[in-house]
PDB file of N, CA and C in Angstrom:
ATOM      1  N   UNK A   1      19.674  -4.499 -21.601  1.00  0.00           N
ATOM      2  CA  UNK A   1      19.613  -3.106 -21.185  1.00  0.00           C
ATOM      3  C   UNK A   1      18.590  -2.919 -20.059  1.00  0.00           C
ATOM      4  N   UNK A   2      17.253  -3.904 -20.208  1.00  0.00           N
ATOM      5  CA  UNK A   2      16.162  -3.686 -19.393  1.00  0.00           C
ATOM      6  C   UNK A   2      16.877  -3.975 -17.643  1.00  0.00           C
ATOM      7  N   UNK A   3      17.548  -5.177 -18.133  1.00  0.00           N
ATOM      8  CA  UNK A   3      18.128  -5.387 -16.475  1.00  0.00           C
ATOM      9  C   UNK A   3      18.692  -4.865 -16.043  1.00  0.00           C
ATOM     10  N   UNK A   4      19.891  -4.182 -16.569  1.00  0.00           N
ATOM     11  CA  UNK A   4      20.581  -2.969 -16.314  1.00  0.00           C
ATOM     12  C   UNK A   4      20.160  -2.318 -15.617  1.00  0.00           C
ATOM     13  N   UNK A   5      19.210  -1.289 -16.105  1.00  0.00           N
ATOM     14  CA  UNK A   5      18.299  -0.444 -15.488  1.00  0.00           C
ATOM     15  C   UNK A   5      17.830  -0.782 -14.041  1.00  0.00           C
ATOM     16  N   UNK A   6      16.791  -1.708 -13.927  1.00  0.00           N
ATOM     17  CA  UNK A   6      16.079  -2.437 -12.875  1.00  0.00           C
ATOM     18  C   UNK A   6      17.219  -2.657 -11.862  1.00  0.00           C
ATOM     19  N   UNK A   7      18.794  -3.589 -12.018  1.00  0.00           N
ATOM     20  CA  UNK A   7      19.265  -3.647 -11.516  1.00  0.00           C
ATOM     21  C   UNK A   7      20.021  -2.200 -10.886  1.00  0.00           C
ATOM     22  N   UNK A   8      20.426  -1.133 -11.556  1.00  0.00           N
ATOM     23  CA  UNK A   8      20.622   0.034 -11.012  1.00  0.00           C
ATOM     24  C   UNK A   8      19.853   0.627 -10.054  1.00  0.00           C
ATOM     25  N   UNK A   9      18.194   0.305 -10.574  1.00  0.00           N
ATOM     26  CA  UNK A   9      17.062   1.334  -9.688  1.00  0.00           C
ATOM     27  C   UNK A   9      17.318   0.243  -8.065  1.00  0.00           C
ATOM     28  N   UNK A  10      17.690  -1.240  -8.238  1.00  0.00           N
ATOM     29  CA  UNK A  10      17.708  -1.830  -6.977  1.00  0.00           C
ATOM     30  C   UNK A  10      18.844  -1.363  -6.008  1.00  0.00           C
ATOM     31  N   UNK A  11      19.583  -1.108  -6.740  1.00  0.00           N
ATOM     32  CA  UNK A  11      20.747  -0.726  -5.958  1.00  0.00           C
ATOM     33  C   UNK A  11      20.840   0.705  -5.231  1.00  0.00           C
ATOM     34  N   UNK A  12      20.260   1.641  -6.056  1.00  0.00           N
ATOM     35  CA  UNK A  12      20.263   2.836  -5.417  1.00  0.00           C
ATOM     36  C   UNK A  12      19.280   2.763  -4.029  1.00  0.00           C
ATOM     37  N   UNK A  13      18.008   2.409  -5.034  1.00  0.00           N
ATOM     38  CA  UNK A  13      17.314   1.961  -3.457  1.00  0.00           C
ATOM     39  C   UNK A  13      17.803   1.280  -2.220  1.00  0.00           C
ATOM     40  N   UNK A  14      18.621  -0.076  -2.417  1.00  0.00           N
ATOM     41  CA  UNK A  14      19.339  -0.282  -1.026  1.00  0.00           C
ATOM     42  C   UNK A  14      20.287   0.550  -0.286  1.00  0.00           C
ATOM     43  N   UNK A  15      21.022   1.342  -1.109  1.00  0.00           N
ATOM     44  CA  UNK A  15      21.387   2.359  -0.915  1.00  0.00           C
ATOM     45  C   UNK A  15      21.155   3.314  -0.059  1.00  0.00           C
ATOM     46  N   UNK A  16      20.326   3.966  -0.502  1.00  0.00           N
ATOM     47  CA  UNK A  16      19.402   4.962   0.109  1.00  0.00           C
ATOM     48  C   UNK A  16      18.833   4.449   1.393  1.00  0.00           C
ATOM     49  N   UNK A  17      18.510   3.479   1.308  1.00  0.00           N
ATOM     50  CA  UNK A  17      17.549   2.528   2.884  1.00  0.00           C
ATOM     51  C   UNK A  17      19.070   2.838   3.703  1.00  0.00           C
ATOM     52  N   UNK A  18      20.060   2.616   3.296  1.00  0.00           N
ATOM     53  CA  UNK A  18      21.207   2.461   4.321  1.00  0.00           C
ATOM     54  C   UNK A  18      21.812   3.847   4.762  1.00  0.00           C
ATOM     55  N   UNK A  19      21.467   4.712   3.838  1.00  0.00           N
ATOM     56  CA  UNK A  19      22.223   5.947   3.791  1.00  0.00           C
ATOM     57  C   UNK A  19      21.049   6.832   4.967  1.00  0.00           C
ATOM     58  N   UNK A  20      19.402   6.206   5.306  1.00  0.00           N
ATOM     59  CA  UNK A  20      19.135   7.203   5.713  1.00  0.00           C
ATOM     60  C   UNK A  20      18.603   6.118   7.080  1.00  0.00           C
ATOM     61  N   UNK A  21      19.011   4.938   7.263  1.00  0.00           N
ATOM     62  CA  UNK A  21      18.826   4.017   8.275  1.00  0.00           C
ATOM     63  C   UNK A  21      18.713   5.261   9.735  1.00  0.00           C
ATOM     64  N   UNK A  22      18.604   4.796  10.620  1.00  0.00           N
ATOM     65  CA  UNK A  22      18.151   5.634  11.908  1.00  0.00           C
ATOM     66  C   UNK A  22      19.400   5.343  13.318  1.00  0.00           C
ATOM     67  N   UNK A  23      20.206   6.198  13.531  1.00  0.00           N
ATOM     68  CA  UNK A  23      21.323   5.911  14.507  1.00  0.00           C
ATOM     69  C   UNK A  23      20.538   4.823  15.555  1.00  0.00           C
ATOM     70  N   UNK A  24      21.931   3.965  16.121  1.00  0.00           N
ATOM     71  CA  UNK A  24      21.170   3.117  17.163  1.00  0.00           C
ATOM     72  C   UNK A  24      22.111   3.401  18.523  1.00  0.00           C
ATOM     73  N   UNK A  25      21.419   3.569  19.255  1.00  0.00           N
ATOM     74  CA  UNK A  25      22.251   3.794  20.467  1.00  0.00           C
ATOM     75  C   UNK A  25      22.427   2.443  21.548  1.00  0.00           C
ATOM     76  N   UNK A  26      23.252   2.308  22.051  1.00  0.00           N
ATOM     77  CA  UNK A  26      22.844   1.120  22.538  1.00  0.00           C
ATOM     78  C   UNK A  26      23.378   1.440  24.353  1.00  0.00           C
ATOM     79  N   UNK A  27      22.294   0.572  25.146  1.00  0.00           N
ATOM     80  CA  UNK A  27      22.453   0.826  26.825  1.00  0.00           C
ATOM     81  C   UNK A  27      23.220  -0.160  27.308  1.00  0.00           C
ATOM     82  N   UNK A  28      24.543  -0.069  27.807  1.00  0.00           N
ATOM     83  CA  UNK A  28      24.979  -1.021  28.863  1.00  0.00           C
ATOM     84  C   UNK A  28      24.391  -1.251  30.206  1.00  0.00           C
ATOM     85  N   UNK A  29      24.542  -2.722  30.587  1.00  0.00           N
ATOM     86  CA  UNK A  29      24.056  -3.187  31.238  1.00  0.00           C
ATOM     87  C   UNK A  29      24.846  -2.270  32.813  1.00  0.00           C
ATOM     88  N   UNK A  30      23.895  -2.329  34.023  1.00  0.00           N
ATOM     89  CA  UNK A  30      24.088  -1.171  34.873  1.00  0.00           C
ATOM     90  C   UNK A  30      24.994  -1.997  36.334  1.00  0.00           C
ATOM     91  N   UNK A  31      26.126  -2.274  36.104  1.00  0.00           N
ATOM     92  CA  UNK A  31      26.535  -3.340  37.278  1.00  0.00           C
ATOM     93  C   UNK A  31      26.402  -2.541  38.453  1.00  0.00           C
ATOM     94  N   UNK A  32      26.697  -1.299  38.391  1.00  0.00           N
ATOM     95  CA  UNK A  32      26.098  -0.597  39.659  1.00  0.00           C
ATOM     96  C   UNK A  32      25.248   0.316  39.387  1.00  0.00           C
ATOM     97  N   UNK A  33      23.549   0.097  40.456  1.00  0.00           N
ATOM     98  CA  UNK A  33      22.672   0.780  40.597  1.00  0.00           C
ATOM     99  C   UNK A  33      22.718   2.443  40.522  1.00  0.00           C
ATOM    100  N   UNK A  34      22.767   3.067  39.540  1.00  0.00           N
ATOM    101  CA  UNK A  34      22.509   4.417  39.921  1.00  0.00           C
ATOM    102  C   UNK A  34      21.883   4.950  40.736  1.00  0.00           C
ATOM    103  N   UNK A  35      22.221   6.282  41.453  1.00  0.00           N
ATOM    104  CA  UNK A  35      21.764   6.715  42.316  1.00  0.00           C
ATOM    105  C   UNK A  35      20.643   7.980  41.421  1.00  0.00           C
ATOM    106  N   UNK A  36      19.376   7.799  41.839  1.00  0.00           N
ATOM    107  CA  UNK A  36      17.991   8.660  41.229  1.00  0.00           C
ATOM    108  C   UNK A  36      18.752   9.855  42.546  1.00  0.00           C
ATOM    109  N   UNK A  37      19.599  10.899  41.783  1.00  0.00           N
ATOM    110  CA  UNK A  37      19.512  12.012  42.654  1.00  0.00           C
ATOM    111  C   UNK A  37      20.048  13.334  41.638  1.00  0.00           C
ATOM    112  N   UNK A  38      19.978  13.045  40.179  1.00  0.00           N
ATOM    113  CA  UNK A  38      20.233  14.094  38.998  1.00  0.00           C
ATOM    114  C   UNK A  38      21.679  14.551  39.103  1.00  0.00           C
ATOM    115  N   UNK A  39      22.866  13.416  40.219  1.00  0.00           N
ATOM    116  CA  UNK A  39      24.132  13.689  40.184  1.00  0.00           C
ATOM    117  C   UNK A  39      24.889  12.762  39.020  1.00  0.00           C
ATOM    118  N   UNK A  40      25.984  13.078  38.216  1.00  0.00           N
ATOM    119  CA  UNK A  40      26.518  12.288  37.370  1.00  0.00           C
ATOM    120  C   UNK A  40      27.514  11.412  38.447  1.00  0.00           C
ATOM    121  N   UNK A  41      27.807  10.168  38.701  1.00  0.00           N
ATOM    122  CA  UNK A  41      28.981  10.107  39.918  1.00  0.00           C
ATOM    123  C   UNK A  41      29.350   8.606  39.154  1.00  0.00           C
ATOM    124  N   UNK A  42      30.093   7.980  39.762  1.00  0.00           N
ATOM    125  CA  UNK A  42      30.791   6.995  39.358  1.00  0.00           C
ATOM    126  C   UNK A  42      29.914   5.166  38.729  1.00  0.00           C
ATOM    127  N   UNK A  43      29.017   5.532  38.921  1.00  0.00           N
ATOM    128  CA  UNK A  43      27.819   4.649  38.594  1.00  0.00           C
ATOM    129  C   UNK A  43      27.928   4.815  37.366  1.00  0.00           C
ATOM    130  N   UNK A  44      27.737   6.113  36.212  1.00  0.00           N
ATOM    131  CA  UNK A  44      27.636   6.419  35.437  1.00  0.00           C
ATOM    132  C   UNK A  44      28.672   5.951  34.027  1.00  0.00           C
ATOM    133  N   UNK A  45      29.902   5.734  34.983  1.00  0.00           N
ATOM    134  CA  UNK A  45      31.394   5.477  34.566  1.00  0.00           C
ATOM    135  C   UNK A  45      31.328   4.686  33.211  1.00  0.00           C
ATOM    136  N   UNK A  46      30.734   3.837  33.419  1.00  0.00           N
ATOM    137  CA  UNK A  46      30.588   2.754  32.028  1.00  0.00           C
ATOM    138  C   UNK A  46      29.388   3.394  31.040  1.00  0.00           C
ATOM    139  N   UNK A  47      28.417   4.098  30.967  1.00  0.00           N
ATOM    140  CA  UNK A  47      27.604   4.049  30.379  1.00  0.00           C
ATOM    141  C   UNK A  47      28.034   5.246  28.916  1.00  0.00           C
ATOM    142  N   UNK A  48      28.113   4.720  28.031  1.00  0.00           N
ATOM    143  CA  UNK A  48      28.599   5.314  26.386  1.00  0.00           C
ATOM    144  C   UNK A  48      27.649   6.636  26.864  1.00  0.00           C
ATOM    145  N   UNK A  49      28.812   7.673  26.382  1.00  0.00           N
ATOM    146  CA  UNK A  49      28.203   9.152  26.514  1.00  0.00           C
ATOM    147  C   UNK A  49      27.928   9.481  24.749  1.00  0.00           C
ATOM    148  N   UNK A  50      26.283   9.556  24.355  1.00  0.00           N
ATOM    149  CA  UNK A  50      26.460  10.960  23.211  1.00  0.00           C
ATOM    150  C   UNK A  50      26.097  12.064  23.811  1.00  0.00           C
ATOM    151  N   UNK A  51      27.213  12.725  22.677  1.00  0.00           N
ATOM    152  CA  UNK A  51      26.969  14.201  23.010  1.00  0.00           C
ATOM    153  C   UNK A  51      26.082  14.805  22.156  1.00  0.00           C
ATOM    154  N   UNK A  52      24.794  15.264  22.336  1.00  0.00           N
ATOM    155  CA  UNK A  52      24.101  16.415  21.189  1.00  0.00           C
ATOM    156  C   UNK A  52      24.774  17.652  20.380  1.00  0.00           C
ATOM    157  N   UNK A  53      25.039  17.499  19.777  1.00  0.00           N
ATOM    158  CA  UNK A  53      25.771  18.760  18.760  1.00  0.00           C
ATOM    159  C   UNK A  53      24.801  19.110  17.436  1.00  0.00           C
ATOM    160  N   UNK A  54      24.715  20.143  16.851  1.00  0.00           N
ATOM    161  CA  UNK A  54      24.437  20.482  15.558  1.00  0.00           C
ATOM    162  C   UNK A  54      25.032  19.415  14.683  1.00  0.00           C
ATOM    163  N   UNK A  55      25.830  18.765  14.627  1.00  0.00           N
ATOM    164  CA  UNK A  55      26.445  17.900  13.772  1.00  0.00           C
ATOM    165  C   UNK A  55      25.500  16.578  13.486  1.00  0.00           C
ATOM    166  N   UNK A  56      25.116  16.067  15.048  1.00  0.00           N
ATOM    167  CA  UNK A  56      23.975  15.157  14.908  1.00  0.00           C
ATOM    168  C   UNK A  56      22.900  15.197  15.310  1.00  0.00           C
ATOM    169  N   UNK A  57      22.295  15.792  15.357  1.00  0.00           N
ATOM    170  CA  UNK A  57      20.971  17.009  15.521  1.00  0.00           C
ATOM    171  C   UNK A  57      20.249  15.931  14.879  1.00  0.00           C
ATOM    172  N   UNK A  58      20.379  15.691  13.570  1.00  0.00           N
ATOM    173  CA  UNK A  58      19.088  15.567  12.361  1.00  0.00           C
ATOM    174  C   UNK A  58      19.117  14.163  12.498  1.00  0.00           C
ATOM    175  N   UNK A  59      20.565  13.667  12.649  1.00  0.00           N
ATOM    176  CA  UNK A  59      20.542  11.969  12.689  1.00  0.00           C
ATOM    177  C   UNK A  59      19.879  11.626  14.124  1.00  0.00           C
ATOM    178  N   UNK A  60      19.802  12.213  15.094  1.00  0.00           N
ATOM    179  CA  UNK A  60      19.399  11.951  16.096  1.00  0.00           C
ATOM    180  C   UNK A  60      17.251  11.900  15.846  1.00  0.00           C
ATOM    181  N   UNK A  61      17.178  12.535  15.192  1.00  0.00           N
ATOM    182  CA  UNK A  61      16.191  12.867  14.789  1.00  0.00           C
ATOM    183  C   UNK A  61      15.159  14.296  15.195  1.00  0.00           C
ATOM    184  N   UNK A  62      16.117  15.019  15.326  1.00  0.00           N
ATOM    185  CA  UNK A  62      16.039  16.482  14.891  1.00  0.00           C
ATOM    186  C   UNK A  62      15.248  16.914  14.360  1.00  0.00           C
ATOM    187  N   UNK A  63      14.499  18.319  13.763  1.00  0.00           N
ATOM    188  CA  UNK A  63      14.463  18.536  13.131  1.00  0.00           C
ATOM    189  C   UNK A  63      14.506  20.428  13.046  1.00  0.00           C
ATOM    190  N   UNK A  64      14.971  20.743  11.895  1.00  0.00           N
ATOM    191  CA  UNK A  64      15.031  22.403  11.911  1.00  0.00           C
ATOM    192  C   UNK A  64      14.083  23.247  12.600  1.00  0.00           C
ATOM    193  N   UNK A  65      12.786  22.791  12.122  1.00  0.00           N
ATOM    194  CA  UNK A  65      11.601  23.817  13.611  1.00  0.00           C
ATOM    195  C   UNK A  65      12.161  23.520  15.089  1.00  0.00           C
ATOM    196  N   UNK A  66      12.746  22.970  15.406  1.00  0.00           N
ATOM    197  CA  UNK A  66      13.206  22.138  16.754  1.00  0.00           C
ATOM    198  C   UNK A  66      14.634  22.994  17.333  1.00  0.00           C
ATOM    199  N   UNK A  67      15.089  23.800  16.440  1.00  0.00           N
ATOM    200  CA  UNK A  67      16.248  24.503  16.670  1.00  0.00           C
ATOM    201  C   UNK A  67      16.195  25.442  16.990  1.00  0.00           C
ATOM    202  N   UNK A  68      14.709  26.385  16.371  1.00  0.00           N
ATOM    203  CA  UNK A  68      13.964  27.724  17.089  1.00  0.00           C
ATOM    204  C   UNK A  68      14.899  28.741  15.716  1.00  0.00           C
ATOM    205  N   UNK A  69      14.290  29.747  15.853  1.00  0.00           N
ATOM    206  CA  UNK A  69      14.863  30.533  15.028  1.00  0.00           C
ATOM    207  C   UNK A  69      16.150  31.414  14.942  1.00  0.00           C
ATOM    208  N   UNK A  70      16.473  30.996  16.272  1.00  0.00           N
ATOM    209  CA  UNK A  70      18.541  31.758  16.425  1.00  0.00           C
ATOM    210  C   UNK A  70      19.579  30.465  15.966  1.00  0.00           C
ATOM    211  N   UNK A  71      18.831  29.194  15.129  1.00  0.00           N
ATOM    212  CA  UNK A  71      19.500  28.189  14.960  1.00  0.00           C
ATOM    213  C   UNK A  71      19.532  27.482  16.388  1.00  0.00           C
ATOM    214  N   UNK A  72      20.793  26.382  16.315  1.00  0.00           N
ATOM    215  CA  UNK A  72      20.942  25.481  17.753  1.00  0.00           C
ATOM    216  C   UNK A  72      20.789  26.132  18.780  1.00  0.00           C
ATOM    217  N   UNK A  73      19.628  26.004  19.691  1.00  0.00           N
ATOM    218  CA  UNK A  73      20.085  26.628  21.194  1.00  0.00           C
ATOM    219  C   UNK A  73      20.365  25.964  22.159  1.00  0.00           C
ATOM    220  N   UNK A  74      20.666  24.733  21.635  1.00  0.00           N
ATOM    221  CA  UNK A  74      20.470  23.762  23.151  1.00  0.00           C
ATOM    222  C   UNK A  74      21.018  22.681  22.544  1.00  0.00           C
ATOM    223  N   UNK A  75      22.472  22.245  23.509  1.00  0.00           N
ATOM    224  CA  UNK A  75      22.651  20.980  23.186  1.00  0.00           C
ATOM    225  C   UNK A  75      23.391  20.042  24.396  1.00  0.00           C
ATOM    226  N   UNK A  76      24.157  19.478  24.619  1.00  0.00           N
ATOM    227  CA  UNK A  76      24.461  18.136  25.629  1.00  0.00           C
ATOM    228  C   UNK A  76      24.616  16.638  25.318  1.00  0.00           C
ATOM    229  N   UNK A  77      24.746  15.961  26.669  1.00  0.00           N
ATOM    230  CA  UNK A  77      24.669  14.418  26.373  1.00  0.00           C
ATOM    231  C   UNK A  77      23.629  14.120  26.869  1.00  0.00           C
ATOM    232  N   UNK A  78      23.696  12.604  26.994  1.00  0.00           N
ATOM    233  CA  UNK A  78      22.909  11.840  27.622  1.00  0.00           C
ATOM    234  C   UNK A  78      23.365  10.233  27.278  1.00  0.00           C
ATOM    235  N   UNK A  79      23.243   9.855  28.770  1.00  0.00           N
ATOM    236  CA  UNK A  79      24.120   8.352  28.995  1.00  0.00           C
ATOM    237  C   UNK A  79      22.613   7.184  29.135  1.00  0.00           C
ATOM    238  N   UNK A  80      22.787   5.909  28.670  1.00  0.00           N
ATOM    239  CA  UNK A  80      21.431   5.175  28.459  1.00  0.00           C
ATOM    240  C   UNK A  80      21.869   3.898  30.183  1.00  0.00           C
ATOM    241  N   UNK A  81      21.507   3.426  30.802  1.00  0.00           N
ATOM    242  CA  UNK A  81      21.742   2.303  31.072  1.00  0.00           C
ATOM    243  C   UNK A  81      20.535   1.471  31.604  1.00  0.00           C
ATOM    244  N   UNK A  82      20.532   0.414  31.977  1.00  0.00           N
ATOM    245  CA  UNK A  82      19.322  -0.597  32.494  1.00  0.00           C
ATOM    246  C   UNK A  82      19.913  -1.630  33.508  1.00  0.00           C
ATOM    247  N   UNK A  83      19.185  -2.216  33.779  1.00  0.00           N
ATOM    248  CA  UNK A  83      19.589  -3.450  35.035  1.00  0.00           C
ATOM    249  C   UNK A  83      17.902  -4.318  34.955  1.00  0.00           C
ATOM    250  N   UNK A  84      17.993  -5.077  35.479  1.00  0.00           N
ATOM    251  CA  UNK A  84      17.102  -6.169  35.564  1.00  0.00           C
ATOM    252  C   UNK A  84      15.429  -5.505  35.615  1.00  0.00           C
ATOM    253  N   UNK A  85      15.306  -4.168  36.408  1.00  0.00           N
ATOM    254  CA  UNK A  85      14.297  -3.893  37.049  1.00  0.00           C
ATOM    255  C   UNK A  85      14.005  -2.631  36.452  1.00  0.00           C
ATOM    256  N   UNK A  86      15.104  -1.709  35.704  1.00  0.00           N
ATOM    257  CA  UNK A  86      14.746  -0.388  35.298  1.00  0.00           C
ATOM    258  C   UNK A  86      15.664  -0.199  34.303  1.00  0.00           C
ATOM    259  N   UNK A  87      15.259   0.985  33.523  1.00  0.00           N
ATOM    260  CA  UNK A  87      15.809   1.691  32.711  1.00  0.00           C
ATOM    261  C   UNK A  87      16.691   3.179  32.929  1.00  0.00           C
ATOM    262  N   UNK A  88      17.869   3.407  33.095  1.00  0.00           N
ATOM    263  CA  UNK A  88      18.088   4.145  33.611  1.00  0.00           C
ATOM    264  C   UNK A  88      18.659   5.676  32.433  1.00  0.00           C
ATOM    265  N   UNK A  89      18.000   6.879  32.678  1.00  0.00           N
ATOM    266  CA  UNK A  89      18.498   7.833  31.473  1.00  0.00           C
ATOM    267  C   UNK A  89      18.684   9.295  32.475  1.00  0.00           C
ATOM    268  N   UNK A  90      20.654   9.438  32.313  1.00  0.00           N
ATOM    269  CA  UNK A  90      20.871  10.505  32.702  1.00  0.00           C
ATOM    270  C   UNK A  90      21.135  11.539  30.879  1.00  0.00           C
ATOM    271  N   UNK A  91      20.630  13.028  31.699  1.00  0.00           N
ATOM    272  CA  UNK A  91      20.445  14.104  30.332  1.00  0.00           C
ATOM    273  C   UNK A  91      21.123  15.162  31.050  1.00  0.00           C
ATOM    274  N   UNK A  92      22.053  15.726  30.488  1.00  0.00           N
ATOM    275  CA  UNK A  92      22.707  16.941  30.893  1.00  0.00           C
ATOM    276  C   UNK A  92      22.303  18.037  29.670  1.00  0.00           C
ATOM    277  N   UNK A  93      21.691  18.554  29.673  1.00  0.00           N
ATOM    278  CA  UNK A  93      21.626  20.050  29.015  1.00  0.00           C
ATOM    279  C   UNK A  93      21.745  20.840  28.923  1.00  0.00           C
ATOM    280  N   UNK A  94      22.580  21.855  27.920  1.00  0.00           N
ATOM    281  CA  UNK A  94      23.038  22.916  28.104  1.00  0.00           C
ATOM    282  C   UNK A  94      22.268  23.848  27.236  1.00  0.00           C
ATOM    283  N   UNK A  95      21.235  24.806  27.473  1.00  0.00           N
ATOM    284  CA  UNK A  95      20.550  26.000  27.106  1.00  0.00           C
ATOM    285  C   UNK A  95      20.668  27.134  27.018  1.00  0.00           C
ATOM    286  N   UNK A  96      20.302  28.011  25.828  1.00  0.00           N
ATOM    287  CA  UNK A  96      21.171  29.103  26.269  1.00  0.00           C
ATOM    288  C   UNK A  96      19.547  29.963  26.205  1.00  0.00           C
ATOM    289  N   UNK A  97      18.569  29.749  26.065  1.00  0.00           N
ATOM    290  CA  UNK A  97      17.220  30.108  25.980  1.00  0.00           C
ATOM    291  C   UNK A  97      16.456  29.596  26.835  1.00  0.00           C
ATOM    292  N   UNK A  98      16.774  29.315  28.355  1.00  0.00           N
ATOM    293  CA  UNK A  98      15.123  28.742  29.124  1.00  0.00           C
ATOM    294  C   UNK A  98      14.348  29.304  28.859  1.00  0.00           C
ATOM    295  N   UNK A  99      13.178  28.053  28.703  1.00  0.00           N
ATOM    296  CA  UNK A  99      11.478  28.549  28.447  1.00  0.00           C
ATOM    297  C   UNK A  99      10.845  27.716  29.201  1.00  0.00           C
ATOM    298  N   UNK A 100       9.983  27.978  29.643  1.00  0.00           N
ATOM    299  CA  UNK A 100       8.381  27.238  29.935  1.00  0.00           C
ATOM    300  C   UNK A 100       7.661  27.351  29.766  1.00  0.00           C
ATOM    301  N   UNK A 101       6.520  26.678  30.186  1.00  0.00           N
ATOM    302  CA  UNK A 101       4.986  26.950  29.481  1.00  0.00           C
ATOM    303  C   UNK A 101       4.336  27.810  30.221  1.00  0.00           C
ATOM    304  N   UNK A 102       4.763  29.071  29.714  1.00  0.00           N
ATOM    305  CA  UNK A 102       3.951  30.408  30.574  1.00  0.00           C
ATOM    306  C   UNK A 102       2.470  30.583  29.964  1.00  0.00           C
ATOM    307  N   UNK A 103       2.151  29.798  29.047  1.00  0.00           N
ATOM    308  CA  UNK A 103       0.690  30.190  28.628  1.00  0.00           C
ATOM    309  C   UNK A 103      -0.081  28.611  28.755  1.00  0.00           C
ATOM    310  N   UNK A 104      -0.835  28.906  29.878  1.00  0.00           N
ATOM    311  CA  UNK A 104      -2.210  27.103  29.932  1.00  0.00           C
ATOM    312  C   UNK A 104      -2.566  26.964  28.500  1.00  0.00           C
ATOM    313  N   UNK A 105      -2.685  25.924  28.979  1.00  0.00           N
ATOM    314  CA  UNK A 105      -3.389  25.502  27.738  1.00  0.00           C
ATOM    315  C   UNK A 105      -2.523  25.096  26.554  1.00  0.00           C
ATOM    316  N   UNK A 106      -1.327  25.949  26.168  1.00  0.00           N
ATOM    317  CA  UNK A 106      -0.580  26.078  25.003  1.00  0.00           C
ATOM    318  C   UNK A 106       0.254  24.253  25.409  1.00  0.00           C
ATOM    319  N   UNK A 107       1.031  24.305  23.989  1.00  0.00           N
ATOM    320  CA  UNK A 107       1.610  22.929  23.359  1.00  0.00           C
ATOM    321  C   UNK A 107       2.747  22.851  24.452  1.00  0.00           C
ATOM    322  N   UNK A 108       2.819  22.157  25.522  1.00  0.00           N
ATOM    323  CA  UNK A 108       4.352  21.821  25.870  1.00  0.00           C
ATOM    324  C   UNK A 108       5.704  21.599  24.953  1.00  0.00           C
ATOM    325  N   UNK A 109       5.568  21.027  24.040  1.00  0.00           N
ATOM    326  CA  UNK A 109       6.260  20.572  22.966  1.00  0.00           C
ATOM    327  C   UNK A 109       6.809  21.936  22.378  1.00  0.00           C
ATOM    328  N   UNK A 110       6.568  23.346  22.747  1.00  0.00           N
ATOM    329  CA  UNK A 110       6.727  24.523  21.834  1.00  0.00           C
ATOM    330  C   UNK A 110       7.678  24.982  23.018  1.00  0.00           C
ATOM    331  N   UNK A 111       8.339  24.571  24.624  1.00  0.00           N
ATOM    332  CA  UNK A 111       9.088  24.996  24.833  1.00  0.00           C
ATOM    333  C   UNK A 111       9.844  24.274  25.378  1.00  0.00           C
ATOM    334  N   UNK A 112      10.710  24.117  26.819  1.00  0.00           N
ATOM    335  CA  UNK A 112      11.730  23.034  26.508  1.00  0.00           C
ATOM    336  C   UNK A 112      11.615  21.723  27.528  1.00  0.00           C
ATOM    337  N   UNK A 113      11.832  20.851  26.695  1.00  0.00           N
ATOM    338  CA  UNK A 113      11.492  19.573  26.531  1.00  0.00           C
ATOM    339  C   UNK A 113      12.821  19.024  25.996  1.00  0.00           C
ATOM    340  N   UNK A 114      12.765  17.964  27.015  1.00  0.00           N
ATOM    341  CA  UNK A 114      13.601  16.435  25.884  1.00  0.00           C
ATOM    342  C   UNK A 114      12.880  15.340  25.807  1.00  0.00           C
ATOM    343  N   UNK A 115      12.878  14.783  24.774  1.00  0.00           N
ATOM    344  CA  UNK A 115      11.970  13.807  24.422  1.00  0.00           C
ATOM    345  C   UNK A 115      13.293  12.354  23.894  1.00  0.00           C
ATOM    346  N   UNK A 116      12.538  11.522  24.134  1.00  0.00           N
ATOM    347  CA  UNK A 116      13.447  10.275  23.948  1.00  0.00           C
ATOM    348  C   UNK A 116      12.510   8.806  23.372  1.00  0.00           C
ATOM    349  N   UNK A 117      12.696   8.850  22.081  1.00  0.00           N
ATOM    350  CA  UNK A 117      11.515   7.597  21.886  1.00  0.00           C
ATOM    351  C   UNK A 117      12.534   6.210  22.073  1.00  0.00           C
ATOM    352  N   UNK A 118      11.714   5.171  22.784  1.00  0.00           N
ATOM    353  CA  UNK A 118      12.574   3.935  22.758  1.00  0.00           C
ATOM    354  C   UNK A 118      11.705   3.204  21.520  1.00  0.00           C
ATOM    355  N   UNK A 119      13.141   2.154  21.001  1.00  0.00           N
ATOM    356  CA  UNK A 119      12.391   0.714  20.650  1.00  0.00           C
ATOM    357  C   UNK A 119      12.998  -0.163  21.079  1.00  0.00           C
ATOM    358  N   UNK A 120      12.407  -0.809  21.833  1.00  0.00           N
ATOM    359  CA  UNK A 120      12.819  -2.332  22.723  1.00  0.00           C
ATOM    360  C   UNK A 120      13.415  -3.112  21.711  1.00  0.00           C
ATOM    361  N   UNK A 121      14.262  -3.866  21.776  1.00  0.00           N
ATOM    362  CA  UNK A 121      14.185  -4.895  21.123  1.00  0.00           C
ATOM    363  C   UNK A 121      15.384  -5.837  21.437  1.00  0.00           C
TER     364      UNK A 121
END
């Protein structure tokens, strides 16, 4: 009975590790150089589009203070790519609330911002 148990509590736990694992996005390699000019154009062609939605908000790593209090106000894609020498990240955003930091001093992070953490690997 004892193993039973133990063996159940192991399982849920792997479980759970998998159920709340962290989306991985992954960058294709960039056979043609993007052009640094904030145009989407044919460079772009290969690079896997997500789209930001309420749907993956939280898996993206979201979180509800981050949505503001009218719920989602802001969502879009963003395409990853790299090449030998750089990292390349186009972001299209669609807002329906522009803000900026009209007060010095105050938290950047409290108006709008995209933030993107990498892990190399």
């Amino acid at each position: 009975m004892r193993k039973t148990v133990v063996l159940s509590v192991l399982l849920l736990l792997v479980l759970s590790s998998v159920a709340f694992a962290s989306p991985e996005f992954i960058a294709k390699y960039a056979a043609v150089k993007p052009e640094i000019d904030g145009i989407l154009d044919d460079a772009w062609a290969e690079a896997p589009v997500v789209t930001l939605t309420m749907e993956n908000y939280e898996a993206i790593g979201g979180s509800y203070a981050s949505r503001g209090p009218g719920g989602f106000a802001a969502g879009g894609q963003f395409r990853v790519m790299w090449d030998d020498e750089n990292l390349y990240v186009f972001i299209d955003v669609a807002d329906r609330d522009h803000s900026y930091n009209a007060n010095p001093g105050s938290n950047f992070i409290n108006n709008n911002v995209v933030q993107m953490p990498i892990k190399p690997g």
